[in-house]
C-alpha atoms as a PDB file:
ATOM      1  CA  UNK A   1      -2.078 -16.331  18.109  1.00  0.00           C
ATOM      2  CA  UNK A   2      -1.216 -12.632  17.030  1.00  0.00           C
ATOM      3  CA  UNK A   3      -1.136 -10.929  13.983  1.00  0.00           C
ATOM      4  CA  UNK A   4       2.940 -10.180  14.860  1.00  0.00           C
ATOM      5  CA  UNK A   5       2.932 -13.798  15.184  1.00  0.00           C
ATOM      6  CA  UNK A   6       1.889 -14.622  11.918  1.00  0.00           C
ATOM      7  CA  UNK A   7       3.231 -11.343  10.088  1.00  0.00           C
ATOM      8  CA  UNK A   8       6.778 -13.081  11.126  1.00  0.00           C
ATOM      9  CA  UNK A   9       5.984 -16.850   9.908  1.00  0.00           C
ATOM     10  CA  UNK A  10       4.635 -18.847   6.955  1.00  0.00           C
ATOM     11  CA  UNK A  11       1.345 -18.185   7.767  1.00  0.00           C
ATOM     12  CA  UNK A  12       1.281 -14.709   6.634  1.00  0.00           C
ATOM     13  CA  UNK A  13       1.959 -15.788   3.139  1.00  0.00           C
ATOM     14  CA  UNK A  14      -1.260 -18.236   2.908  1.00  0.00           C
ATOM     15  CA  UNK A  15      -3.405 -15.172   4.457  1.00  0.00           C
ATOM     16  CA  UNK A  16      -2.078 -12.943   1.746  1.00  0.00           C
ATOM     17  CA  UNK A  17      -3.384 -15.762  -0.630  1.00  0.00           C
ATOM     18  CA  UNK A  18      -6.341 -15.749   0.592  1.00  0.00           C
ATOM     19  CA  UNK A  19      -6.491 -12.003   0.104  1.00  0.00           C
ATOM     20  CA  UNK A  20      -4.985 -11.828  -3.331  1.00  0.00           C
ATOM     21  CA  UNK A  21      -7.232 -14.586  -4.325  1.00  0.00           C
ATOM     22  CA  UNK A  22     -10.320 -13.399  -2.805  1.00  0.00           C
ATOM     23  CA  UNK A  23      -9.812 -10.050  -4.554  1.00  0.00           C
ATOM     24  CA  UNK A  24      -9.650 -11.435  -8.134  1.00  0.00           C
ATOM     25  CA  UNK A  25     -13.119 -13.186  -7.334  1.00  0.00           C
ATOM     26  CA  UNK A  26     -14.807 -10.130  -6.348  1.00  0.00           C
ATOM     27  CA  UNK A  27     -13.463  -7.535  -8.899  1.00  0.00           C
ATOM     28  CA  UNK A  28     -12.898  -9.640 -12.177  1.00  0.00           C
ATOM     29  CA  UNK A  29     -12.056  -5.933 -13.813  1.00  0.00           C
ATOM     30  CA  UNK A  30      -8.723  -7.089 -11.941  1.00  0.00           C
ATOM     31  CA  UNK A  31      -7.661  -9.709 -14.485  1.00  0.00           C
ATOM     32  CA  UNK A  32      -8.111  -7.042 -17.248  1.00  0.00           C
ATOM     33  CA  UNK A  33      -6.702  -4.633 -15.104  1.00  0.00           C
ATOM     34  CA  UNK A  34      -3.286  -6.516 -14.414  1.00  0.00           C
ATOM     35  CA  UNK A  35      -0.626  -7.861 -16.381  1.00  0.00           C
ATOM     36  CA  UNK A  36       1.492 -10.440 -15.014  1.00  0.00           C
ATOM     37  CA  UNK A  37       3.503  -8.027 -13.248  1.00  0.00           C
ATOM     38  CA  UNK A  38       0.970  -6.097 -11.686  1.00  0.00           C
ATOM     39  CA  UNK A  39      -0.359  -8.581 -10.396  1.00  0.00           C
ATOM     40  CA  UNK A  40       3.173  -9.844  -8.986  1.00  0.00           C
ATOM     41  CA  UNK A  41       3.357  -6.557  -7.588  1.00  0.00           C
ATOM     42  CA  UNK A  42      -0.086  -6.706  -6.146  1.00  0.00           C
ATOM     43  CA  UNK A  43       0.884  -9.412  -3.870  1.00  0.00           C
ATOM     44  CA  UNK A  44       4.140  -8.063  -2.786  1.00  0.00           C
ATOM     45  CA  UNK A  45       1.669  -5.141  -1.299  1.00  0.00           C
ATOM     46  CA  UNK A  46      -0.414  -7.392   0.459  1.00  0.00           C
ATOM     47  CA  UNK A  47       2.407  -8.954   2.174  1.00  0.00           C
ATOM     48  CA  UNK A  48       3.586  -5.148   2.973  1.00  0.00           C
ATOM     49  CA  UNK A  49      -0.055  -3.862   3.995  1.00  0.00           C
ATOM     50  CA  UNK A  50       0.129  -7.171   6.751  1.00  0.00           C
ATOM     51  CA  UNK A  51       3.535  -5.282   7.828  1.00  0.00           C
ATOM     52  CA  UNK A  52       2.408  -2.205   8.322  1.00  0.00           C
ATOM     53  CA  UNK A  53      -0.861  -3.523  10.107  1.00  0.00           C
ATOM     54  CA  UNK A  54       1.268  -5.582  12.068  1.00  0.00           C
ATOM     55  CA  UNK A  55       3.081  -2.881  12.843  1.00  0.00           C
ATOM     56  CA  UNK A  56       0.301  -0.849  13.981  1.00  0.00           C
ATOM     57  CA  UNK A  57      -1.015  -3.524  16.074  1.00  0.00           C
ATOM     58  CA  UNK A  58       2.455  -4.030  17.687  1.00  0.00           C
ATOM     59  CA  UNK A  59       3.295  -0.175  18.822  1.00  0.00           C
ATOM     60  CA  UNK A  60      -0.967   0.129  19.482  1.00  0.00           C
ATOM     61  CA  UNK A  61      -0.557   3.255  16.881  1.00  0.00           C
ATOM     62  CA  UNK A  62      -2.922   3.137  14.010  1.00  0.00           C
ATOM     63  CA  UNK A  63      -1.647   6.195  12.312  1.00  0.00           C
ATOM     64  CA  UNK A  64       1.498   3.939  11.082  1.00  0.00           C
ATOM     65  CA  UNK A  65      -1.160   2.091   8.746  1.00  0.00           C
ATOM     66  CA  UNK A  66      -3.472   5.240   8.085  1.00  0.00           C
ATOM     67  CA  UNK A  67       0.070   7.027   6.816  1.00  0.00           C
ATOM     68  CA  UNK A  68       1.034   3.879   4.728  1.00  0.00           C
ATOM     69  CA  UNK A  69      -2.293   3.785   3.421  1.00  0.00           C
ATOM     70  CA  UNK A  70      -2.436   7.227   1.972  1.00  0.00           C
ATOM     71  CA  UNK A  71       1.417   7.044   0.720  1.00  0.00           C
ATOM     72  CA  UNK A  72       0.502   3.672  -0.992  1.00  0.00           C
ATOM     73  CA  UNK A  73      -2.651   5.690  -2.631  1.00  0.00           C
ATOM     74  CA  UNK A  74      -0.595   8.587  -4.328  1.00  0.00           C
ATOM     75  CA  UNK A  75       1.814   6.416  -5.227  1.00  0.00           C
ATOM     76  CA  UNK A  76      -0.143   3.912  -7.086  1.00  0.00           C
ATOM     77  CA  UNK A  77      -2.246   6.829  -8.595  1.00  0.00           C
ATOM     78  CA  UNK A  78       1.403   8.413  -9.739  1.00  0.00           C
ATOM     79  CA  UNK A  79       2.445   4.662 -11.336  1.00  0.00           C
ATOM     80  CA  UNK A  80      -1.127   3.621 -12.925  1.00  0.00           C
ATOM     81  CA  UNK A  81      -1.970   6.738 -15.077  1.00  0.00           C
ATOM     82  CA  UNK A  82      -4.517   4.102 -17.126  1.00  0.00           C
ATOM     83  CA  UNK A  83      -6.398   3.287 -14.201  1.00  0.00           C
ATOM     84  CA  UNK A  84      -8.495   6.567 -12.809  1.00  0.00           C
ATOM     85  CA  UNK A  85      -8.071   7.510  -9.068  1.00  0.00           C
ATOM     86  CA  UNK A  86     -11.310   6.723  -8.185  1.00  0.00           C
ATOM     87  CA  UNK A  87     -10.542   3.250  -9.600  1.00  0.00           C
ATOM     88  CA  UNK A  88      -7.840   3.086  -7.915  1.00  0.00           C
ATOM     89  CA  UNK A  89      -9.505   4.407  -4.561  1.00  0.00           C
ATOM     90  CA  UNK A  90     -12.195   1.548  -5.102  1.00  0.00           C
ATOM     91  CA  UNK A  91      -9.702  -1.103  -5.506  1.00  0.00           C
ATOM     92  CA  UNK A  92      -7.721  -0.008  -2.152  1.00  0.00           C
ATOM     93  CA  UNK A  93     -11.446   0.051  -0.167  1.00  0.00           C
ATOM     94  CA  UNK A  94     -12.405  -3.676  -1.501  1.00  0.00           C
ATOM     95  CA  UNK A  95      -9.006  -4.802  -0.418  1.00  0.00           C
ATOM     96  CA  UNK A  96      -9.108  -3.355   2.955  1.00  0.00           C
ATOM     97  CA  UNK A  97     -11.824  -4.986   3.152  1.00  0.00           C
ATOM     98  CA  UNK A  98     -11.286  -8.317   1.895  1.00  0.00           C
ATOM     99  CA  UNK A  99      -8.150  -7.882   4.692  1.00  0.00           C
ATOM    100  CA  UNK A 100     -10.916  -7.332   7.412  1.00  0.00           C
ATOM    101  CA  UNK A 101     -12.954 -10.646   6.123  1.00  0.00           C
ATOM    102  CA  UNK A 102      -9.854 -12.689   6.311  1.00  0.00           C
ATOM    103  CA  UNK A 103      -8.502 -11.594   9.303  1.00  0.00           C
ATOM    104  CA  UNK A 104     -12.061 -12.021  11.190  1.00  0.00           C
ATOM    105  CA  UNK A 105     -11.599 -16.065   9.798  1.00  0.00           C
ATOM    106  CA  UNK A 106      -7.555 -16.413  10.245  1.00  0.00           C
ATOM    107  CA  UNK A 107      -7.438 -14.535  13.582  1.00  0.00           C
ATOM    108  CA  UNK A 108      -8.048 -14.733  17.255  1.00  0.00           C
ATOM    109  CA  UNK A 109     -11.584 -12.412  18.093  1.00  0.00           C
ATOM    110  CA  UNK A 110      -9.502 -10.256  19.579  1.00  0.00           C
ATOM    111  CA  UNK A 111      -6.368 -10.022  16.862  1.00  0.00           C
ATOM    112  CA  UNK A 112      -9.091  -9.370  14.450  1.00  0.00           C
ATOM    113  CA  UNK A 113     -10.600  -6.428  16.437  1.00  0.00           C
ATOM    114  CA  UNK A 114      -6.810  -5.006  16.664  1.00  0.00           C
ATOM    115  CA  UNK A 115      -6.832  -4.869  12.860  1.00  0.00           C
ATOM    116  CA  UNK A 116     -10.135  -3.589  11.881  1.00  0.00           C
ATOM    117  CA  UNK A 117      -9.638  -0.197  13.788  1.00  0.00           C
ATOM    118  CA  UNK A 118      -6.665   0.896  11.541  1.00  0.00           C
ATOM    119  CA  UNK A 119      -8.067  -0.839   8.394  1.00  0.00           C
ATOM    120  CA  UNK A 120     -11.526   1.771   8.829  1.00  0.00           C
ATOM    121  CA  UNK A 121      -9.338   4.448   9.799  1.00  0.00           C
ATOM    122  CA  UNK A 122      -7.053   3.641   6.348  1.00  0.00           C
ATOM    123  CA  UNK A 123     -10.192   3.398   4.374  1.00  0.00           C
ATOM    124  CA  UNK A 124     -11.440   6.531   5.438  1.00  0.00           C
ATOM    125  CA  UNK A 125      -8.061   8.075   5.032  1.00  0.00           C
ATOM    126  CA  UNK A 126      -8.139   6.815   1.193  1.00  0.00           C
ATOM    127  CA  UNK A 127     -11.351   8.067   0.387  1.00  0.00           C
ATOM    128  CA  UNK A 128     -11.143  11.592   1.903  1.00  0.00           C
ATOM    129  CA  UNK A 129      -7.752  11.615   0.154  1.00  0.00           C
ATOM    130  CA  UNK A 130      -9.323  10.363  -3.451  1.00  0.00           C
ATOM    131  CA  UNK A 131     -11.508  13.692  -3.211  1.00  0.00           C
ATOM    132  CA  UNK A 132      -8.863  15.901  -1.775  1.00  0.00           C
ATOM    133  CA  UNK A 133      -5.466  14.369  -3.956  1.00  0.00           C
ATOM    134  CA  UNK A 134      -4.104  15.746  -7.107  1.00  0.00           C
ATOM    135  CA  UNK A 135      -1.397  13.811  -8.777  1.00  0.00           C
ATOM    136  CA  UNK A 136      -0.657  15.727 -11.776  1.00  0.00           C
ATOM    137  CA  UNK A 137       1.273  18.291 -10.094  1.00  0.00           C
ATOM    138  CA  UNK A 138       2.053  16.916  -7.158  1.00  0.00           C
ATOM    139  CA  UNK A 139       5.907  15.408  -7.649  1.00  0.00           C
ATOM    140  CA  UNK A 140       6.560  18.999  -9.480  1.00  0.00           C
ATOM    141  CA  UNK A 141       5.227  20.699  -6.083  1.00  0.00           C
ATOM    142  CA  UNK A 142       8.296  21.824  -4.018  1.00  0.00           C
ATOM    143  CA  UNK A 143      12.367  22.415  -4.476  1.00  0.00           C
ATOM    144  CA  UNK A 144      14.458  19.797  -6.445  1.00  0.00           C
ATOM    145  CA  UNK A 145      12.259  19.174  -8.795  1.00  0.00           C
ATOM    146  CA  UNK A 146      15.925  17.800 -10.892  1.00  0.00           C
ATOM    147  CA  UNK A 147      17.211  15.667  -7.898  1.00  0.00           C
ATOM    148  CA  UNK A 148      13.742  14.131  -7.704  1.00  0.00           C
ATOM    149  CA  UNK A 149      13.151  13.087 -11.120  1.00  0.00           C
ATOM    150  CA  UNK A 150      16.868  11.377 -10.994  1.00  0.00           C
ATOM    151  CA  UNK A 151      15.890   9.694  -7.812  1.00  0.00           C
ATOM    152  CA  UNK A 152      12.332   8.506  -8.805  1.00  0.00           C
ATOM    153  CA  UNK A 153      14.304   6.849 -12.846  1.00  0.00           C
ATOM    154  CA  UNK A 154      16.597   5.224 -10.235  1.00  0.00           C
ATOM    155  CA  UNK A 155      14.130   3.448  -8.057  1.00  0.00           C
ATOM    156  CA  UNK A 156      12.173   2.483 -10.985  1.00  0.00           C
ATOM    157  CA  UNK A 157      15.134   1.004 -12.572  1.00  0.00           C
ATOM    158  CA  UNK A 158      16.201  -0.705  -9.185  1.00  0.00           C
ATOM    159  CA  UNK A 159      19.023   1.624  -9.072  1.00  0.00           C
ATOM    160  CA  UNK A 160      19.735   1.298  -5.619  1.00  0.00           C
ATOM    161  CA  UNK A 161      23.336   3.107  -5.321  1.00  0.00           C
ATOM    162  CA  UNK A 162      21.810   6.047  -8.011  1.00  0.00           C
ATOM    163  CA  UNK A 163      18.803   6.727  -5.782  1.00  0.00           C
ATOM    164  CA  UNK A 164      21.431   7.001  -2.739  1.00  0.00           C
ATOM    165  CA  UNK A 165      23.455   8.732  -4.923  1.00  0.00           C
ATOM    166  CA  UNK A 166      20.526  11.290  -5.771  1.00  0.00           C
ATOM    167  CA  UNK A 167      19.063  11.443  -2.306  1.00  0.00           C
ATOM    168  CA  UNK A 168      22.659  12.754  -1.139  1.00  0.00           C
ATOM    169  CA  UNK A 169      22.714  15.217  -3.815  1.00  0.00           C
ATOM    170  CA  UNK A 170      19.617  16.855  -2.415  1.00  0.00           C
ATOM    171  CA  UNK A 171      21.836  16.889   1.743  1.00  0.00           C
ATOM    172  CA  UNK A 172      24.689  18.106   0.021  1.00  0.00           C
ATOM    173  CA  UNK A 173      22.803  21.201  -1.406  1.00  0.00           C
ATOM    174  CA  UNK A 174      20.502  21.466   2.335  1.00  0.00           C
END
């Protein structure tokens, strides 16, 4: 059975389980780490990690995941300022990880091969990017510094139609 193959059922969700549980057994600085909702959020990101792998198993490209990775890395080192990076990095590696370990039990040989190749690749991509990242200036780097700040309240507000509204501020002035 493939990874697509269980990406698309009910299956994925118990695998995800077994990551997100696996995780809190191994790191217990998760439990202080995480509130409620991070943790909520935590498992959302598993499901969408399984996605993306999916995804890179399905088109046989494993830069889809290695870009996701990294994107996921800033992002959660923008949105946890009380965690440090390098916590942050070390978290990401020990997930990857756990993924590996229960895809190699979930998986066909073979479907668990498919996945370890862009979960290394990730992994590396994380840690060269926890040396190489800056996220204090990063979101001020650039043009439309305004137009981003309004998009980025929207999103986190679940402002859907504000963010599109935003986003076509920044086309209009292109």
């Amino acid at each position: 059975m493939s990874l697509l193959h269980h990406v698309l059922s009910q299956e994925m969700n118990g695998m995800a389980r077994k990551v997100f549980d696996r995780h809190f057994e191994i790191d217990p600085k998760l439990n202080k780490d995480y509130d409620d909702r991070r943790k909520l959020l935590m498992y959302e990101d598993i499901l969408y990690n399984l996605g993306y792998l999916s995804a890179a198993m399905r088109f046989d490209e494993d830069k889809i995941f290695v870009d996701y990775a990294v994107w996921i890395y800033q992002l959660l080192c923008y949105l946890m300022k009380d965690l440090t990076k390098e916590r942050i990095k070390d978290q990401m590696v020990l997930h990857f990880d756990i993924v590996r370990q229960v895809a190699a039990e979930e998986l066909s040989e073979e479907d668990a091969q498919k996945i370890a190749r862009p979960l290394s690749k990730g992994i590396r991509a994380i840690e060269n990017q926890s040396i190489d990242f800056d996220e204090s200036n990063r979101f001020e780097a650039g043009s439309y510094l305004d137009i981003k700040k309004k998009y980025l309240e929207c999103l986190l507000k679940n402002d859907t139609k504000g963010a599109s509204t935003s986003s076509l501020l920044r086309l209009n002035r292109a």
